[in-house]
Protein backbone atom coordinates (compact mmCIF):
# COMPACT_ATOMS: atom_id res chain seq x y z
CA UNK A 1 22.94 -11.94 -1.39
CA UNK A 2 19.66 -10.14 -0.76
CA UNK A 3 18.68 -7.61 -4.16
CA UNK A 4 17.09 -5.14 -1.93
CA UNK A 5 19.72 -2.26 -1.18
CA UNK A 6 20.33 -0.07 1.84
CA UNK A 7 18.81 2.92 1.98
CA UNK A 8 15.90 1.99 -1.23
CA UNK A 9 13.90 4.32 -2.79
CA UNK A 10 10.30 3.06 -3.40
CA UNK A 11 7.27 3.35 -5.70
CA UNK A 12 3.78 1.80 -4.50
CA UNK A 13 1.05 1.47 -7.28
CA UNK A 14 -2.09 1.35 -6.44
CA UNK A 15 -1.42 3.12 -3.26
CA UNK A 16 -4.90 4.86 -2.46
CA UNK A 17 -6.03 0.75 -1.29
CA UNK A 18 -6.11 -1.28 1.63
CA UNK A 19 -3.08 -2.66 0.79
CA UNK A 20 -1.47 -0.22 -0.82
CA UNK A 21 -2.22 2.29 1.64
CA UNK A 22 -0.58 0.08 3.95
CA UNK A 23 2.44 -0.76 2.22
CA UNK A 24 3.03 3.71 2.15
CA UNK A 25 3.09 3.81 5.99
CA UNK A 26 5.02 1.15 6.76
CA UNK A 27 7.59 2.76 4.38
CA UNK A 28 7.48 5.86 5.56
CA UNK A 29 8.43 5.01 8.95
CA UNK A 30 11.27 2.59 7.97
CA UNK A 31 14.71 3.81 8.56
CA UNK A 32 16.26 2.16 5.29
CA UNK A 33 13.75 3.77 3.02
CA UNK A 34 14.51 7.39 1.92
CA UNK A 35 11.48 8.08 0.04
CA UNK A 36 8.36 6.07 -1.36
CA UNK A 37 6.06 7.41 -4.15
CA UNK A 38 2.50 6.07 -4.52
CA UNK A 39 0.13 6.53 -7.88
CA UNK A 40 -2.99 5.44 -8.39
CA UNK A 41 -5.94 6.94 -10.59
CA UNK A 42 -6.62 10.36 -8.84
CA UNK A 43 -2.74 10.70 -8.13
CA UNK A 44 -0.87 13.75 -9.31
CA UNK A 45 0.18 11.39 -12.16
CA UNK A 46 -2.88 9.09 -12.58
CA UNK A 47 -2.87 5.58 -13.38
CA UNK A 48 -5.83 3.42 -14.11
CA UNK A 49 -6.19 0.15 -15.75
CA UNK A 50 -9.48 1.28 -17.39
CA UNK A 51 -7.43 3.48 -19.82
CA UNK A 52 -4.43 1.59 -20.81
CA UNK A 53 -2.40 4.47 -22.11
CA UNK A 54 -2.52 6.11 -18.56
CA UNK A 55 0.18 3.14 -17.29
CA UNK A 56 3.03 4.76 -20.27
CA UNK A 57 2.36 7.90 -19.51
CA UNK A 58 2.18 7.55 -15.69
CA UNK A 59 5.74 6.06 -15.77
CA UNK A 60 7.14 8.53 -18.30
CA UNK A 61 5.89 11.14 -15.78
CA UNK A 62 7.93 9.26 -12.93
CA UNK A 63 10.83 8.86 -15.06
CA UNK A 64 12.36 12.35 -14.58
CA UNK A 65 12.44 11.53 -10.55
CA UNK A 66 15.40 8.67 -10.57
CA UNK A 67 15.48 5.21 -10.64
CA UNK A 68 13.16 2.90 -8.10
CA UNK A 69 15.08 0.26 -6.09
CA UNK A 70 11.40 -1.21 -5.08
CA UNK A 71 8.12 -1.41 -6.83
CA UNK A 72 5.09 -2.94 -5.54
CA UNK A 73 2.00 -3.04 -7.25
CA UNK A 74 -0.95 -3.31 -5.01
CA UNK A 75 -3.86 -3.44 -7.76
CA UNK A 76 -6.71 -5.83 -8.65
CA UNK A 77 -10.46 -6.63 -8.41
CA UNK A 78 -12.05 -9.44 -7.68
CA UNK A 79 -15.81 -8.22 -7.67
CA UNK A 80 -17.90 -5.65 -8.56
CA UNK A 81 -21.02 -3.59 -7.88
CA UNK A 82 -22.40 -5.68 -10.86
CA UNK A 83 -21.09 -9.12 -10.28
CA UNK A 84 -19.20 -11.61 -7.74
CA UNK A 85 -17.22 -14.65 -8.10
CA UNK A 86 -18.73 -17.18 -10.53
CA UNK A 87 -19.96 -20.33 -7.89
CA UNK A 88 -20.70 -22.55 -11.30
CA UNK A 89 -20.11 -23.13 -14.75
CA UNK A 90 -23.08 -21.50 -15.76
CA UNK A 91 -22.39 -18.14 -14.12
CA UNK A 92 -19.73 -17.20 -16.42
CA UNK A 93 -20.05 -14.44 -18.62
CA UNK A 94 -17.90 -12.61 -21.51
CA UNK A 95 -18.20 -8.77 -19.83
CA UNK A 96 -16.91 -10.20 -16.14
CA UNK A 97 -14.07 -12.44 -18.06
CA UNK A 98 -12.59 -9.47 -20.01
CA UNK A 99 -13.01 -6.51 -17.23
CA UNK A 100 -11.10 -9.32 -14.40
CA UNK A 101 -8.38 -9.95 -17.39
CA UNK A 102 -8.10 -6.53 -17.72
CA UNK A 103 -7.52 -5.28 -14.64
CA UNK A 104 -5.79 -8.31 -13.15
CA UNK A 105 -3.84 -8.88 -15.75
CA UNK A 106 -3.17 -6.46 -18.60
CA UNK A 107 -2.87 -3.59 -16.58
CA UNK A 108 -0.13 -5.31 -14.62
CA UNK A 109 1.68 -6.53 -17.53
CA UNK A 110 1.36 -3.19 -18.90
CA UNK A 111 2.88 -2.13 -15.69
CA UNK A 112 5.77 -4.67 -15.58
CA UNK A 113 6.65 -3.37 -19.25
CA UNK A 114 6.93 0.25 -18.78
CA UNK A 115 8.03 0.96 -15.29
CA UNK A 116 10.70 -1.56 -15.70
CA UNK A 117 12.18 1.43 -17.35
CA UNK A 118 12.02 3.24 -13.59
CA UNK A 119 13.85 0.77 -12.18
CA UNK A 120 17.73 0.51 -10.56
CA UNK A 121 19.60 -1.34 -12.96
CA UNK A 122 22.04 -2.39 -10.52
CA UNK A 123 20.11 -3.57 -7.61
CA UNK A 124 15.96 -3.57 -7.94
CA UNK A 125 12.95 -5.83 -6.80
CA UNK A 126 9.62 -5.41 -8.38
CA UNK A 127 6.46 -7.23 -6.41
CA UNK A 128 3.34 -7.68 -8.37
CA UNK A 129 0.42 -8.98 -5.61
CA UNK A 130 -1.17 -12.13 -7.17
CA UNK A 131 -3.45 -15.16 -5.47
CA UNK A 132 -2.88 -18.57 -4.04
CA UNK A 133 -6.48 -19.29 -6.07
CA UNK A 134 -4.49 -18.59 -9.51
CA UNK A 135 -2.01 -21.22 -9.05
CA UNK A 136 -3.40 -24.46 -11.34
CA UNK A 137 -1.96 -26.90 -9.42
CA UNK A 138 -3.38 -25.80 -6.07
CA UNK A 139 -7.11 -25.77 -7.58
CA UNK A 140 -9.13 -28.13 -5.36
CA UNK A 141 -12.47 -26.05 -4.52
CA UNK A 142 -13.21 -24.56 -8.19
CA UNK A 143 -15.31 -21.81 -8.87
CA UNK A 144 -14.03 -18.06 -9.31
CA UNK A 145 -13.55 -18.78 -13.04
CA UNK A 146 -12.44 -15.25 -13.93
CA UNK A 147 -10.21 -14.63 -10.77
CA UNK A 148 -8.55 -17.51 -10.85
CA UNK A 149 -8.04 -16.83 -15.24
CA UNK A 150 -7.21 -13.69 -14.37
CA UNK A 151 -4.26 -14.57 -12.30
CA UNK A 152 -3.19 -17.63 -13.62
CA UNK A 153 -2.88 -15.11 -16.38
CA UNK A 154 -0.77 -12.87 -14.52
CA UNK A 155 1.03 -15.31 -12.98
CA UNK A 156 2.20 -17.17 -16.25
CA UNK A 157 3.03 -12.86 -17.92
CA UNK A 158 5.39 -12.34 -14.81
CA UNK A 159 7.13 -16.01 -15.12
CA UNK A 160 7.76 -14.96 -18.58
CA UNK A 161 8.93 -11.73 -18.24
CA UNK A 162 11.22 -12.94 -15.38
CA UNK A 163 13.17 -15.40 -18.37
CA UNK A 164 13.58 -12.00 -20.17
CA UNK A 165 14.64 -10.29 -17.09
CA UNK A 166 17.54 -12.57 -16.54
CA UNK A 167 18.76 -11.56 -19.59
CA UNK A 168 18.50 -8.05 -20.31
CA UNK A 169 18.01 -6.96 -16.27
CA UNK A 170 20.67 -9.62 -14.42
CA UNK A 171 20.21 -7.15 -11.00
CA UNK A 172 16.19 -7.26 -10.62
CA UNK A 173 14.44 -9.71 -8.99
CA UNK A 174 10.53 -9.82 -10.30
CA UNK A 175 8.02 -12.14 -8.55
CA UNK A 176 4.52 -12.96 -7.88
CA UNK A 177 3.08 -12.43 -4.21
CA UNK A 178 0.15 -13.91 -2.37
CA UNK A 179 -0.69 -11.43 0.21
CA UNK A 180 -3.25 -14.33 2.20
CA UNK A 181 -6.61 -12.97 3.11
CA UNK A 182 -6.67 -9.26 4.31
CA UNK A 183 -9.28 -7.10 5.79
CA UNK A 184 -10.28 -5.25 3.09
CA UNK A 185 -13.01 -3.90 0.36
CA UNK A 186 -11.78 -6.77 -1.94
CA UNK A 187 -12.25 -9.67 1.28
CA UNK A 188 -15.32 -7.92 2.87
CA UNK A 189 -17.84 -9.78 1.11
CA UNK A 190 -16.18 -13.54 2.16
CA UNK A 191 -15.53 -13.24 5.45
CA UNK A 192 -12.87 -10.96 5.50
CA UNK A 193 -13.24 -9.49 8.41
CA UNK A 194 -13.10 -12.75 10.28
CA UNK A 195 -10.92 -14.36 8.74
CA UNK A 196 -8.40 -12.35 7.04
CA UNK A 197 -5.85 -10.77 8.91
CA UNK A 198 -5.44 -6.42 9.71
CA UNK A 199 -3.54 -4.86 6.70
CA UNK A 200 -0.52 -3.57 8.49
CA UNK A 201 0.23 -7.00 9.74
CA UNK A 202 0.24 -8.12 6.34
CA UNK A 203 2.13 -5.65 4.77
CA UNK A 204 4.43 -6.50 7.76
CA UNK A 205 5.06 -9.75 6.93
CA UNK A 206 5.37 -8.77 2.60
CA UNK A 207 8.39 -6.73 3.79
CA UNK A 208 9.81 -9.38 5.72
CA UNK A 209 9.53 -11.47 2.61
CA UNK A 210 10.64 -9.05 0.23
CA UNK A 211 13.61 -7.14 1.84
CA UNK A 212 14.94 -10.95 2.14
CA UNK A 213 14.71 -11.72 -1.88
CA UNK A 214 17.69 -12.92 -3.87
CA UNK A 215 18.48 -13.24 -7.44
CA UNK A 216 17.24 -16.51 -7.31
CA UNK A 217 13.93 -15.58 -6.41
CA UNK A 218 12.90 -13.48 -9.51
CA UNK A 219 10.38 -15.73 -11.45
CA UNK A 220 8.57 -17.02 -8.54
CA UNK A 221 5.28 -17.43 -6.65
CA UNK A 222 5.68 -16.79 -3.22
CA UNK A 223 3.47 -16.33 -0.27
CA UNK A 224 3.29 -13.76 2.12
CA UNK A 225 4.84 -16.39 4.85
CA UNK A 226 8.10 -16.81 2.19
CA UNK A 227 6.87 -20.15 1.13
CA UNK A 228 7.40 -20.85 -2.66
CA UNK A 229 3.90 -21.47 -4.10
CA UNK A 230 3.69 -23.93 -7.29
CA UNK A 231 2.19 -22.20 -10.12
C-alpha cells in the first residue's frame, strides 16, 4: 500500500535551490497537495547547516503548523568558491573533508532527528537527496574523496535511522534519493548543462518515485528512475 496519503501536506528544505525550487512548483500545482512549506537560510524561519542549532529551532518553529505527510530535503554542496572535487589522493585536505561532512551529512542527520518530530505519525514519507557516487559498491572511477565520504556518510545515518524508524515510527517511510545529474549551480561546472537533465523534469520523475513508496521502501537507496541502488 503506497505511505503517501491523499490530499498531503508538504515541507521542502532547502527550497530557495535548483532543486528545491523545483520540487515547490510542482507542488503547488498538484491537485493532491493542500499546502507545501519551504525553509531554507533566509526563510521566515531560517535554516542553515553552517549553524547547527538553526535545524532545532527551525523545526520547533514549524511545529505549531501541524504535522507533514512529506518532507524532502533538497540540500548539499559539492564544491565551492575555494575548492572542487579532489581528482587524486593528494588533493585531499582536512578544511574541504569537514565543511562536505558537514553540510552533506550532519546537517541532514540533524534534520532527520528533529523534524521527524513534524511528521504524520500515521502515514509520512521523508526523502533526503543523496548520490549514486556515495554508494561503495558502485565506486569504479574514484576521485571526489569528500563527496563521495560525505554521502556514503549520509547514506549509512539514514539506513540507520530507518532500523529505528521501524520501531518507534511503523507509518514513515525514510529513504535515500539519487536525483541523476540536473542542470544546476551544483552540475554547472561538469557538464551539467549538457548532460544533466532540466530540473522540473527531474523533480517530475522524484514524485513519480516517491508518491509510489511503500513501507517496504523506508531504508533504501533509490534512484530517481525507482531503481533500488546498492549502498
Amino acid at each position: 500500500m503506497k505511505t503517501l496519503p491523499n490530499p498531503f501536506r508538504a515541507l521542502i528544505i532547502g527550497s530557495s535551490g535548483t532543486i528545491g525550487s523545483a520540487f515547490i512548483q510542482l507542488l503547488q500545482s498538484h491537485p493532491s497537495c493542500t499546502e507545501v512549506v519551504g525553509v531554507h537560510r533566509h526563510s521566515e524561519y531560517p535554516l542553515d547547516y553552517q549553524n547547527p542549532d538553526s535545524i532545532e529551532n527551525c523545526a520547533n518553529s514549524l511545529s505549531a503548523n501541524g504535522s507533514f505527510q512529506l518532507i524532502v530535503n533538497t540540500t548539499g554542496v559539492l564544491h565551492s568558491n575555494d575548492w572542487m572535487p579532489e581528482k587524486k589522493l593528494d588533493d585531499i585536505n582536512a578544511e574541504q573533508l569537514m565543511a562536505l561532512m558537514k553540510i552533506n551529512a550532519i546537517g541532514p542527520a540533524l534534520t532527520i532527528r528533529h523534524f521527524s518530530q513534524l511528521m504524520d505519525p500515521h502515514n509520512s514519507v521523508m526523502v533526503t537527496l543523496s548520490a549514486k557516487v556515495g554508494s561503495i559498491e558502485d565506486n569504479r572511477l574514484g576521485g571526489w574523496y569528500s563527496y563521495r565520504a560525505s554521502k556514503a556518510a549520509l547514506n549509512m545515518l539514514i539506513k540507520t535511522a530507518a532500523i529505528e524508524w521501524a520501531r518507534t515510527k511503523p507509518n514513515a517511510v525514510l529513504i535515500a534519493m539519487h536525483p541523476g545529474t540536473v542542470n544546476s549551480r551544483l552540475s554547472k561546472p561538469f557538464r551539467g548543462e549538457q548532460i544533466g537533465r532540466p530540473p522540473n523534469d527531474a523533480v517530475r520523475d522524484m514524485f513519480a518515485v516517491i508518491e509510489n513508496l511503500t513501507k517496504e521502501d523506508s531504508g533504501s537507496f533509490v534512484s530517481y528512475s525507482g531503481e533500488k541502488l546498492p549502498w
